[in-house]
PDB file of N, CA and C in Angstrom:
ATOM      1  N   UNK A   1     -58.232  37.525  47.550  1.00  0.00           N
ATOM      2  CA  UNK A   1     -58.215  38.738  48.316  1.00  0.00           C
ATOM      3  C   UNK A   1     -59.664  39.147  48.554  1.00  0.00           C
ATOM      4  N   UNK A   2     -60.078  39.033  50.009  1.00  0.00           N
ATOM      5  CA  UNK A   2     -61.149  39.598  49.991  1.00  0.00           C
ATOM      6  C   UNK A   2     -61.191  41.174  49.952  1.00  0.00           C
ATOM      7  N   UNK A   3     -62.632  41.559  49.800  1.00  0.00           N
ATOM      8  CA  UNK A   3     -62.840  42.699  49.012  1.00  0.00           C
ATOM      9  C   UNK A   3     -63.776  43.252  50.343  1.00  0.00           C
ATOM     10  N   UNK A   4     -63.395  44.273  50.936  1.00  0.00           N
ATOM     11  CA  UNK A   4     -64.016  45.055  52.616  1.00  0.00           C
ATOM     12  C   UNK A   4     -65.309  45.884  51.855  1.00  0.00           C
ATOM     13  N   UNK A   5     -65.829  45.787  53.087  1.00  0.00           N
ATOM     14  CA  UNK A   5     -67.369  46.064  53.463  1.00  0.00           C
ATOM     15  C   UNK A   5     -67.389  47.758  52.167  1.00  0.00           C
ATOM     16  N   UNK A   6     -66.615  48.760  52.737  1.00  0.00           N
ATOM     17  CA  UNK A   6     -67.111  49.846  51.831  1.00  0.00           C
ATOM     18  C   UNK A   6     -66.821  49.730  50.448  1.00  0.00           C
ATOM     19  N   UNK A   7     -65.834  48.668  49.735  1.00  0.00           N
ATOM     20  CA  UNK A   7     -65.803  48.163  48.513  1.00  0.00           C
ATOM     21  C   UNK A   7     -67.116  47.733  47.759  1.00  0.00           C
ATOM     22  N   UNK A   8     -67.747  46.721  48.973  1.00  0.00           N
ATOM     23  CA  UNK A   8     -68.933  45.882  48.417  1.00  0.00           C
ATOM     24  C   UNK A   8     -69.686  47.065  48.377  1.00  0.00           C
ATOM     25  N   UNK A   9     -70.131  47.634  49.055  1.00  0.00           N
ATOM     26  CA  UNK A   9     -70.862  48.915  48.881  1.00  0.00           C
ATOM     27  C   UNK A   9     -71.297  50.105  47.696  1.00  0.00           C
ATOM     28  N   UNK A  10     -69.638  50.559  47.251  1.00  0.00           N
ATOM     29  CA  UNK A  10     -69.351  51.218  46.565  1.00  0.00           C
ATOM     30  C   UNK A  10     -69.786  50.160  45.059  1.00  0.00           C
ATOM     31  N   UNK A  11     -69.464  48.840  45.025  1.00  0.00           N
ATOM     32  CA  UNK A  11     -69.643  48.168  43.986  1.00  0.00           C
ATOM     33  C   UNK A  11     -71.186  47.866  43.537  1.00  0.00           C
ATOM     34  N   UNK A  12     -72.145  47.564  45.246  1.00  0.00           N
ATOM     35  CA  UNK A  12     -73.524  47.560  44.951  1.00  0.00           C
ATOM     36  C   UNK A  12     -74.397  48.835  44.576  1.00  0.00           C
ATOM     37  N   UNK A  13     -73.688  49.707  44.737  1.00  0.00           N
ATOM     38  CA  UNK A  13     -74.018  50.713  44.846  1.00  0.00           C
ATOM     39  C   UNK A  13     -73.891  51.473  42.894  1.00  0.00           C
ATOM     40  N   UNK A  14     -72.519  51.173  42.481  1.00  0.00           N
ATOM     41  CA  UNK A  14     -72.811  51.095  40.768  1.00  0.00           C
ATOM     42  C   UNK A  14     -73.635  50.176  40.190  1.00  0.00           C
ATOM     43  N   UNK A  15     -73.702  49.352  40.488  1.00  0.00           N
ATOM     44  CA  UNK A  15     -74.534  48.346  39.660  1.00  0.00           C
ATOM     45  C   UNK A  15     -76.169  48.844  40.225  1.00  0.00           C
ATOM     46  N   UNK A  16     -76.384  49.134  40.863  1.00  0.00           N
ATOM     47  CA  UNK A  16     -77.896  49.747  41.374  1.00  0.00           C
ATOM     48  C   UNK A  16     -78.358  50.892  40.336  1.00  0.00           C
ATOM     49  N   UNK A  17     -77.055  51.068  40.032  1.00  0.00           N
ATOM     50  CA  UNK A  17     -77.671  52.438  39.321  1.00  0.00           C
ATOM     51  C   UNK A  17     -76.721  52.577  37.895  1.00  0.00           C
ATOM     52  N   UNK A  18     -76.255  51.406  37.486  1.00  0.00           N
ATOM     53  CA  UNK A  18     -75.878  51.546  35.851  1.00  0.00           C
ATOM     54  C   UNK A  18     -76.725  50.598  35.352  1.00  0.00           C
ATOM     55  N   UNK A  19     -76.972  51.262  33.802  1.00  0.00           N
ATOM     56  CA  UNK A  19     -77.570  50.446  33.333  1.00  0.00           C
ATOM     57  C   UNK A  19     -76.878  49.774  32.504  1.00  0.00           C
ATOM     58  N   UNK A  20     -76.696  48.576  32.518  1.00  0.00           N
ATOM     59  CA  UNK A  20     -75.819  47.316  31.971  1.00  0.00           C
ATOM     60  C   UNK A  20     -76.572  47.413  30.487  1.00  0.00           C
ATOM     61  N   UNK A  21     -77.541  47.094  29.892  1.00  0.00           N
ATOM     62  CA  UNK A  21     -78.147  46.939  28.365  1.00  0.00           C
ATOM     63  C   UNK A  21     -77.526  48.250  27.771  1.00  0.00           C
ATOM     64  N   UNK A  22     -77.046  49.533  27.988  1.00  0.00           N
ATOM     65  CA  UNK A  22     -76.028  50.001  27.320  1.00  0.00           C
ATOM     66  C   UNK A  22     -74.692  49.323  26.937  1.00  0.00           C
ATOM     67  N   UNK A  23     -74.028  48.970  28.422  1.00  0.00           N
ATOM     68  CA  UNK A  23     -72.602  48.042  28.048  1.00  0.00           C
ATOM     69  C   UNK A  23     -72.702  47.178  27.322  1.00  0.00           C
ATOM     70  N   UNK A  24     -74.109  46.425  27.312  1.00  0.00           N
ATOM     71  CA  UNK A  24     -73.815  45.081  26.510  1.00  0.00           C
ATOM     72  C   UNK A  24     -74.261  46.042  24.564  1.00  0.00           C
ATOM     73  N   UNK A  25     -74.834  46.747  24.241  1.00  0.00           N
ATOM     74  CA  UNK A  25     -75.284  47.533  23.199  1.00  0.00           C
ATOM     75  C   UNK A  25     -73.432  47.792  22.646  1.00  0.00           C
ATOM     76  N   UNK A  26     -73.066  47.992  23.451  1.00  0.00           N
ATOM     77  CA  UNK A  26     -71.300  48.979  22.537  1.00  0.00           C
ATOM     78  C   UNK A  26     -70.449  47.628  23.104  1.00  0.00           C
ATOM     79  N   UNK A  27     -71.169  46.317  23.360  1.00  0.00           N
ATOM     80  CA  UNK A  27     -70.012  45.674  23.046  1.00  0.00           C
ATOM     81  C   UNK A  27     -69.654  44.855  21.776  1.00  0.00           C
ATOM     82  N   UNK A  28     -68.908  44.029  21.574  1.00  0.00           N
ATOM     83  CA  UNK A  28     -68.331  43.694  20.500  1.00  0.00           C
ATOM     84  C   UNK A  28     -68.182  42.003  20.403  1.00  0.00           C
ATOM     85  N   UNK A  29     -68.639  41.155  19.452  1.00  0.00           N
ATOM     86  CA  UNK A  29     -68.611  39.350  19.162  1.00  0.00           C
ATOM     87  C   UNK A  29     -66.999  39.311  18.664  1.00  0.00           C
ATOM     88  N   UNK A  30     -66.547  38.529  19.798  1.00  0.00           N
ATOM     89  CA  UNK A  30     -64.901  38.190  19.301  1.00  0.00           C
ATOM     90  C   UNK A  30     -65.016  36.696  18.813  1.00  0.00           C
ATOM     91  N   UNK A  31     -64.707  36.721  17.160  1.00  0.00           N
ATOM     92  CA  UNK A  31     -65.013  36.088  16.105  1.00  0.00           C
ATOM     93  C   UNK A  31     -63.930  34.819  16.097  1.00  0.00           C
ATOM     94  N   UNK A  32     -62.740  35.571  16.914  1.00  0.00           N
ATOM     95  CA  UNK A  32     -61.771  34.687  16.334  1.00  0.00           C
ATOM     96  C   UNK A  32     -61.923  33.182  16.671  1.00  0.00           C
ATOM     97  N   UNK A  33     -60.801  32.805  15.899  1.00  0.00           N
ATOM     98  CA  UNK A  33     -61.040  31.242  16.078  1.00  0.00           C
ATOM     99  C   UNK A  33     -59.507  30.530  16.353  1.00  0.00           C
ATOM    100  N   UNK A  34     -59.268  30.277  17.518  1.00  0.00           N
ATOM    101  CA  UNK A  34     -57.882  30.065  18.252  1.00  0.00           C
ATOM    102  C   UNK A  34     -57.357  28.257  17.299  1.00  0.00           C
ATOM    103  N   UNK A  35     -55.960  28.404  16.954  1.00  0.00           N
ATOM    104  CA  UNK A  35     -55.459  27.835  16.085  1.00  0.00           C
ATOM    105  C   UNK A  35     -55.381  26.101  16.807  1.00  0.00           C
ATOM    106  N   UNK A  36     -55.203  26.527  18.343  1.00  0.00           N
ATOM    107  CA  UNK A  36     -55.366  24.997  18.971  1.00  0.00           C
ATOM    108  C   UNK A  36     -56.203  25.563  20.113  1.00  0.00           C
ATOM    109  N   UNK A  37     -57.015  24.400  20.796  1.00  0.00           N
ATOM    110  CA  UNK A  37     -57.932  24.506  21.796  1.00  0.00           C
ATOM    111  C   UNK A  37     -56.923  24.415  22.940  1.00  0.00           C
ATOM    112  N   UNK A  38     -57.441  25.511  23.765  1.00  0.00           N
ATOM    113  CA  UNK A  38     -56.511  25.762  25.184  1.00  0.00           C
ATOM    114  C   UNK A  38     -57.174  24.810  26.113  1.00  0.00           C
ATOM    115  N   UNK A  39     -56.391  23.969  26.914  1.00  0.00           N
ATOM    116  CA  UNK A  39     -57.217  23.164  27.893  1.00  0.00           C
ATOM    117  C   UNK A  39     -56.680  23.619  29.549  1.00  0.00           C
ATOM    118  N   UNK A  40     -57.159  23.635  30.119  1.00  0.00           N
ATOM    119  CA  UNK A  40     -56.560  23.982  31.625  1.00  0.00           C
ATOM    120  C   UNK A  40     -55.928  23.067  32.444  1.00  0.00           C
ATOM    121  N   UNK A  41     -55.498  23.163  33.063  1.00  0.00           N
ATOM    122  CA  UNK A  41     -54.453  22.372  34.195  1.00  0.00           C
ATOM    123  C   UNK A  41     -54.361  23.549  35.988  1.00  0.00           C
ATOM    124  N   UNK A  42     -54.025  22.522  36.650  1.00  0.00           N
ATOM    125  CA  UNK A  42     -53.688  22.904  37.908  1.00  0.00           C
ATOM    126  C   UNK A  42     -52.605  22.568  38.688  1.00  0.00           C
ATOM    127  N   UNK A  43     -51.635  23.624  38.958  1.00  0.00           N
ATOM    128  CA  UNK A  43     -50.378  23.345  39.431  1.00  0.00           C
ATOM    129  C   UNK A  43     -50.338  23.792  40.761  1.00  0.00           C
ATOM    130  N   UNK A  44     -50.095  22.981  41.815  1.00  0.00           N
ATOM    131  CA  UNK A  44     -49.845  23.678  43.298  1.00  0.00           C
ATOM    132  C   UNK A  44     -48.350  24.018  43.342  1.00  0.00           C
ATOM    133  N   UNK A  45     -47.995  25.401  43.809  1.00  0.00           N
ATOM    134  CA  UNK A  45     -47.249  25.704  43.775  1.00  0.00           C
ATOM    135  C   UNK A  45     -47.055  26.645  45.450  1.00  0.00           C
ATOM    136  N   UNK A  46     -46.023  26.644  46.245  1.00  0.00           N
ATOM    137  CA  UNK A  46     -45.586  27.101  47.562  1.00  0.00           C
ATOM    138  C   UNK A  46     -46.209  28.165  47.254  1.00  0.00           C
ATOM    139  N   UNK A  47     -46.738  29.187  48.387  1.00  0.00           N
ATOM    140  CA  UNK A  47     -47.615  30.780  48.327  1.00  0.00           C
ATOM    141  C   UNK A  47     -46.587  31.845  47.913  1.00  0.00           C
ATOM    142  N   UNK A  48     -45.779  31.599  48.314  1.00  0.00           N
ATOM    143  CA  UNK A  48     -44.349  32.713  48.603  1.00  0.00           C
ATOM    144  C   UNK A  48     -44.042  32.701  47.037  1.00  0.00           C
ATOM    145  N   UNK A  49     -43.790  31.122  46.432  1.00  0.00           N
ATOM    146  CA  UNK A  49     -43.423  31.339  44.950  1.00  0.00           C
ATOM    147  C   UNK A  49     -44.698  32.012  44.179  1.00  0.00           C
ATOM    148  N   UNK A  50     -45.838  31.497  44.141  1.00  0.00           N
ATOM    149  CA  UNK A  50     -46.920  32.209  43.649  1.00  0.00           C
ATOM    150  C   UNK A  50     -46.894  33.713  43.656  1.00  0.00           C
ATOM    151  N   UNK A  51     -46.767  34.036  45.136  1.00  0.00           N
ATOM    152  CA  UNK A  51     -46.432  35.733  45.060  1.00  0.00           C
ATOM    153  C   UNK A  51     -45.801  36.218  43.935  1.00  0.00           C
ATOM    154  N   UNK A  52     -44.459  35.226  44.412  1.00  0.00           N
ATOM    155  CA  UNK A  52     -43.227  36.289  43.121  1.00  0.00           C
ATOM    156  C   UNK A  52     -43.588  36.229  41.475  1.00  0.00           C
ATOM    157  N   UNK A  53     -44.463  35.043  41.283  1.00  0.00           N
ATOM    158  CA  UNK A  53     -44.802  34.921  39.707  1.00  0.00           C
ATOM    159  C   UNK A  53     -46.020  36.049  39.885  1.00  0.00           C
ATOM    160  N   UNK A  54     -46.819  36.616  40.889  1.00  0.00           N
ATOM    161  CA  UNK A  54     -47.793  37.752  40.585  1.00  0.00           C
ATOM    162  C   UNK A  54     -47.022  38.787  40.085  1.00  0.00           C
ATOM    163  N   UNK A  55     -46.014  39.016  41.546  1.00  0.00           N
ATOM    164  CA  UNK A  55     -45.127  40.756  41.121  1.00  0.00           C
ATOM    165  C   UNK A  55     -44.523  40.638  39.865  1.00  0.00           C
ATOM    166  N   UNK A  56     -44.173  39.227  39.320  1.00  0.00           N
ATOM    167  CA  UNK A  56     -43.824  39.544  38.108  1.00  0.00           C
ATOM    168  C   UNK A  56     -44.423  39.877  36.704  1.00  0.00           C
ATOM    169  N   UNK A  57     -45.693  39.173  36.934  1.00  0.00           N
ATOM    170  CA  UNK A  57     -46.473  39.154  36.159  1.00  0.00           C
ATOM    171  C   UNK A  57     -46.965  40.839  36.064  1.00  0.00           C
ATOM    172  N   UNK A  58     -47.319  40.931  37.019  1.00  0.00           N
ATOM    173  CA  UNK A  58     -47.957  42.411  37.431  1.00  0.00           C
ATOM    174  C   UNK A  58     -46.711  43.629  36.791  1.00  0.00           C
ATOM    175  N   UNK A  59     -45.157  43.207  37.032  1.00  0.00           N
ATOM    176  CA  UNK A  59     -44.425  44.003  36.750  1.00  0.00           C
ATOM    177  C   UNK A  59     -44.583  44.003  34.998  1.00  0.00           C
ATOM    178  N   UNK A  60     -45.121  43.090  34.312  1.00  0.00           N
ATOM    179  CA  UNK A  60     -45.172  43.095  33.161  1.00  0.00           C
ATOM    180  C   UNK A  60     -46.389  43.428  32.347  1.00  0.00           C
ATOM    181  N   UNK A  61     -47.066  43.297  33.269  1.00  0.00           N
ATOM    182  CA  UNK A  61     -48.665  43.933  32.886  1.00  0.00           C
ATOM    183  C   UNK A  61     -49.410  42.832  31.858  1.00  0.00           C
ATOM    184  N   UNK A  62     -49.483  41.583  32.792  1.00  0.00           N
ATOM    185  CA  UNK A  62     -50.484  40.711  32.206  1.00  0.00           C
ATOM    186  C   UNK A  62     -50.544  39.730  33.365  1.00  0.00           C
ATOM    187  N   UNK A  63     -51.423  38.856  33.307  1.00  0.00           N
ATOM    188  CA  UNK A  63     -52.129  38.069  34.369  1.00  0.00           C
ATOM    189  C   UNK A  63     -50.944  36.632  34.334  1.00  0.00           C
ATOM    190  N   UNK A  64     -51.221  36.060  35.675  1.00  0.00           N
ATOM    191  CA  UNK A  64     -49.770  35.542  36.081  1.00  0.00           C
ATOM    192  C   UNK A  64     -49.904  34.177  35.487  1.00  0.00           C
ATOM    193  N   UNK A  65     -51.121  33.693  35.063  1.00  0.00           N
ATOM    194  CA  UNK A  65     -51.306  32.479  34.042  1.00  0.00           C
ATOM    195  C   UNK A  65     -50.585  32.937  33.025  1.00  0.00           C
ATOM    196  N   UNK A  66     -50.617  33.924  31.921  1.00  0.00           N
ATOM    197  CA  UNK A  66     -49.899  33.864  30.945  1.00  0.00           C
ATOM    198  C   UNK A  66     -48.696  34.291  31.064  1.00  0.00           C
ATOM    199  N   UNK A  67     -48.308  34.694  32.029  1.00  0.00           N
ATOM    200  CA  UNK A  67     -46.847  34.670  32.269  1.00  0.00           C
ATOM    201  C   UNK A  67     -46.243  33.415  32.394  1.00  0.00           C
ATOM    202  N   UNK A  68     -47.073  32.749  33.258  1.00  0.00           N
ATOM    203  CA  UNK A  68     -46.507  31.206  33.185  1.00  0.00           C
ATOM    204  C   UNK A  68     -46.630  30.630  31.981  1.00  0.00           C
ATOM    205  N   UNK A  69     -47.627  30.572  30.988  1.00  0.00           N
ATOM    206  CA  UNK A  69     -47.997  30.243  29.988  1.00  0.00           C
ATOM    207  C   UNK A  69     -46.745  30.484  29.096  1.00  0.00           C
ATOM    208  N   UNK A  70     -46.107  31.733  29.038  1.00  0.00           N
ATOM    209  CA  UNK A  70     -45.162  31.950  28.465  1.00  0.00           C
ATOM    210  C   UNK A  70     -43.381  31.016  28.987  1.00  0.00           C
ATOM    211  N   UNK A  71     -43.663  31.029  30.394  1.00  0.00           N
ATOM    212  CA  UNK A  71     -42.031  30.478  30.270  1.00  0.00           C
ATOM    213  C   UNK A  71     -42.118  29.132  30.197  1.00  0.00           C
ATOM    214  N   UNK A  72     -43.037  28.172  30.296  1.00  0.00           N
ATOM    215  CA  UNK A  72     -43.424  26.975  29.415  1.00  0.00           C
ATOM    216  C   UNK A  72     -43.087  26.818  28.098  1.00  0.00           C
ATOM    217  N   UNK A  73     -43.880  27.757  27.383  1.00  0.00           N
ATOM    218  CA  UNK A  73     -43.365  27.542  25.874  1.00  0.00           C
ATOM    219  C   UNK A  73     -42.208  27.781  25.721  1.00  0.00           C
ATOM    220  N   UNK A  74     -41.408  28.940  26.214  1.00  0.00           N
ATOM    221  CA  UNK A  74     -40.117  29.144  26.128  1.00  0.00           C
ATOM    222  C   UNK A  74     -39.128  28.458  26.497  1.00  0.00           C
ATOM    223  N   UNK A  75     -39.095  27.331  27.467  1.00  0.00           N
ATOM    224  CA  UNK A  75     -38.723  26.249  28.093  1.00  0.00           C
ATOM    225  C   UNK A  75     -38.993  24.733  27.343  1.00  0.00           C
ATOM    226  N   UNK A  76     -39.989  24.919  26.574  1.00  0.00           N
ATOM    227  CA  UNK A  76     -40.692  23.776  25.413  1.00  0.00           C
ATOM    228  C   UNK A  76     -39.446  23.704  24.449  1.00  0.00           C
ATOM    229  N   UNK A  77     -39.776  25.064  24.060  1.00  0.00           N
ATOM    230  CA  UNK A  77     -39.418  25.391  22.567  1.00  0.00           C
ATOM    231  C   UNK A  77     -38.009  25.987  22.196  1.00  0.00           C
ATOM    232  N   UNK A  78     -37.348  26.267  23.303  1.00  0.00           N
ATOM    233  CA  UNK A  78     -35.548  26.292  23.240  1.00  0.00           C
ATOM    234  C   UNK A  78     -34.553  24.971  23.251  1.00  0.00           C
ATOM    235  N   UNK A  79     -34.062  25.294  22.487  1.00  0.00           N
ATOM    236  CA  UNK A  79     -33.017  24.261  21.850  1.00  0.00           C
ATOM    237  C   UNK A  79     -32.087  24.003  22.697  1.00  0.00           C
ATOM    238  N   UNK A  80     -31.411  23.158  22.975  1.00  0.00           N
ATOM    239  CA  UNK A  80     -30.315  22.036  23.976  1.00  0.00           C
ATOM    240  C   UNK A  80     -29.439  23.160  23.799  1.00  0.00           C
ATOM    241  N   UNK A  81     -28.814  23.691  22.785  1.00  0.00           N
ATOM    242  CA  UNK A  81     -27.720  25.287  22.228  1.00  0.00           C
ATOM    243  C   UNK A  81     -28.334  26.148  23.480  1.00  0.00           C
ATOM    244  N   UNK A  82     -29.264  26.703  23.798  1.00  0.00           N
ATOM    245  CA  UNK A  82     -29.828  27.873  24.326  1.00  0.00           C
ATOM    246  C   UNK A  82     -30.743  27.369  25.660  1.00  0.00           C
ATOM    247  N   UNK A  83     -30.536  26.223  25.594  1.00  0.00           N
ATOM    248  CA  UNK A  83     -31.273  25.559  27.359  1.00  0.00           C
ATOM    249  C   UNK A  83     -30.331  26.599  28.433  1.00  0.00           C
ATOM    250  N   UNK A  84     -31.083  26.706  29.568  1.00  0.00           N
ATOM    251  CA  UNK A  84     -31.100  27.102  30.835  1.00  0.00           C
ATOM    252  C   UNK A  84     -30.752  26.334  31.683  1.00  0.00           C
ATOM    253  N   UNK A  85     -29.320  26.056  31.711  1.00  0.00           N
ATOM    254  CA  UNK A  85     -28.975  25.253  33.172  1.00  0.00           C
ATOM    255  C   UNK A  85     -28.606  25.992  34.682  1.00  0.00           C
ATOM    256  N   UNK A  86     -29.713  25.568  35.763  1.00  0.00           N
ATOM    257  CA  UNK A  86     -29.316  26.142  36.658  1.00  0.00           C
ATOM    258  C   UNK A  86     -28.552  25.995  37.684  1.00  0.00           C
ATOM    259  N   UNK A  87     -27.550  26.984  38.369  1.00  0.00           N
ATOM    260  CA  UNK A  87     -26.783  26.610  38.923  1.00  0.00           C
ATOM    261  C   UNK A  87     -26.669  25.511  39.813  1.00  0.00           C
ATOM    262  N   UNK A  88     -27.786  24.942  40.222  1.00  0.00           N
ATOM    263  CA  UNK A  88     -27.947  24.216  41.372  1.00  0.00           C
ATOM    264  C   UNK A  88     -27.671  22.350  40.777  1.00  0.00           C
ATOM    265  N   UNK A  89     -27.865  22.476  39.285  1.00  0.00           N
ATOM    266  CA  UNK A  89     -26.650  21.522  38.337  1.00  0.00           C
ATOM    267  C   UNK A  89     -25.684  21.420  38.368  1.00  0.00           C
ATOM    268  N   UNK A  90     -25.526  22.972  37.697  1.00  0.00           N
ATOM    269  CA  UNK A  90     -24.121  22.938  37.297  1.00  0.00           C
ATOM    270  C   UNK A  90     -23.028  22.754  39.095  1.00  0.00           C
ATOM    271  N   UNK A  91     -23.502  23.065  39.775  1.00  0.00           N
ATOM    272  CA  UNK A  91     -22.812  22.771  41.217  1.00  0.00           C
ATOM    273  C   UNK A  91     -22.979  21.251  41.031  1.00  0.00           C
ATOM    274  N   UNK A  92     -23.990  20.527  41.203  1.00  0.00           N
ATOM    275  CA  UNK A  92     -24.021  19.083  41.205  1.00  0.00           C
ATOM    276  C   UNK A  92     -23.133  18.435  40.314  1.00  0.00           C
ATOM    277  N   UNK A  93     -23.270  19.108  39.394  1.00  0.00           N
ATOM    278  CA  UNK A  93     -22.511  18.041  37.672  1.00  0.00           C
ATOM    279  C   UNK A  93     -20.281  18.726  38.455  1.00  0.00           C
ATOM    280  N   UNK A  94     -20.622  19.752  38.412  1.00  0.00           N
ATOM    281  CA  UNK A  94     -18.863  20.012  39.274  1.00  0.00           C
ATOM    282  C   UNK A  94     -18.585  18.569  40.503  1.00  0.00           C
ATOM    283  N   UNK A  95     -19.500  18.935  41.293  1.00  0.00           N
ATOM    284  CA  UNK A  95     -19.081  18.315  42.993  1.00  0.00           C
ATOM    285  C   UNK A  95     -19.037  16.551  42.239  1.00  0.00           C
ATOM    286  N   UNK A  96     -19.528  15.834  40.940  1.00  0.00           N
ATOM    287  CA  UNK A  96     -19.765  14.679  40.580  1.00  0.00           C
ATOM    288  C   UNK A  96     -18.512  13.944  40.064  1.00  0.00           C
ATOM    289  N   UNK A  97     -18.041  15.214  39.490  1.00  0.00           N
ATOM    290  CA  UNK A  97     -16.773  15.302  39.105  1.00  0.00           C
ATOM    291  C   UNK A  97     -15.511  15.449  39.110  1.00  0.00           C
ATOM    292  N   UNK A  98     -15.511  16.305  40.403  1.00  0.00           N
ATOM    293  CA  UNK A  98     -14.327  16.283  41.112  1.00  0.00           C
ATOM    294  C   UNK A  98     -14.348  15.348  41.983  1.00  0.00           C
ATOM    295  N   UNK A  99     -14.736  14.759  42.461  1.00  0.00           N
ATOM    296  CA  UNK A  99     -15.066  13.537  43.394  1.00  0.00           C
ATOM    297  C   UNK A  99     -15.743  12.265  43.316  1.00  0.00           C
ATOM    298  N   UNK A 100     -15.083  11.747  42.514  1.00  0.00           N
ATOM    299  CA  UNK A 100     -15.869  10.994  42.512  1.00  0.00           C
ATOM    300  C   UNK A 100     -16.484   9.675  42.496  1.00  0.00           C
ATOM    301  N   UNK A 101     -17.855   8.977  42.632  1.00  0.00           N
ATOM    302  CA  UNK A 101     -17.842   7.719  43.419  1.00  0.00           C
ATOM    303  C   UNK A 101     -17.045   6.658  43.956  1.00  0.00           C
ATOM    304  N   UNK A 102     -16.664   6.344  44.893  1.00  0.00           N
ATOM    305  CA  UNK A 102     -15.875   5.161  44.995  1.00  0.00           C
ATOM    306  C   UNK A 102     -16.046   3.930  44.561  1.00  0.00           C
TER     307      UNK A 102
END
């Protein structure tokens, strides 16, 4: 999303006149030490679907990587008992069955 002319403005216009060596003075060394190393990946995905994983993400109030991040693991880590079959199967696995090959 680009960002319009009186944005850039308004933005050059704080930084002209804050002084940053305060912000960095009250900030804080995050110590922790993450249990496995996160590595990145890149998924192309249709724009329209991207959208809907923003509004959702956004409806949940975190960034739309870890939203995805999340239904991965949740999709990892659920059991064959509690898997997610979607209809567009369960129609296939029916139509296979009532009819079937000659």
């Amino acid at each position: 999303m680009a960002m319009k002319k009186k944005e850039l403005d308004e933005l050059r216009e704080h930084y002209d006149n804050t002084s940053l060596p305060e912000s960095v003075d009250r900030s804080t060394l995050d110590e922790q030490i993450a249990d496995e190393v996160m590595v990145s990946t890149s998924i192309r995905l249709p724009r329209s679907l991207m959208q809907q994983v923003r509004r959702q993400a956004e409806a949940a109030g975190m960034p739309a990587t870890t939203l995805i991040r999340q239904w991965v693991i949740e999709r990892i880590s659920a059991s064959k008992d509690d898997a997610v079959v979607s209809v567009a199967d369960l129609e296939r696995f029916i139509a296979e069955r009532s009819h079937p090959a000659a």
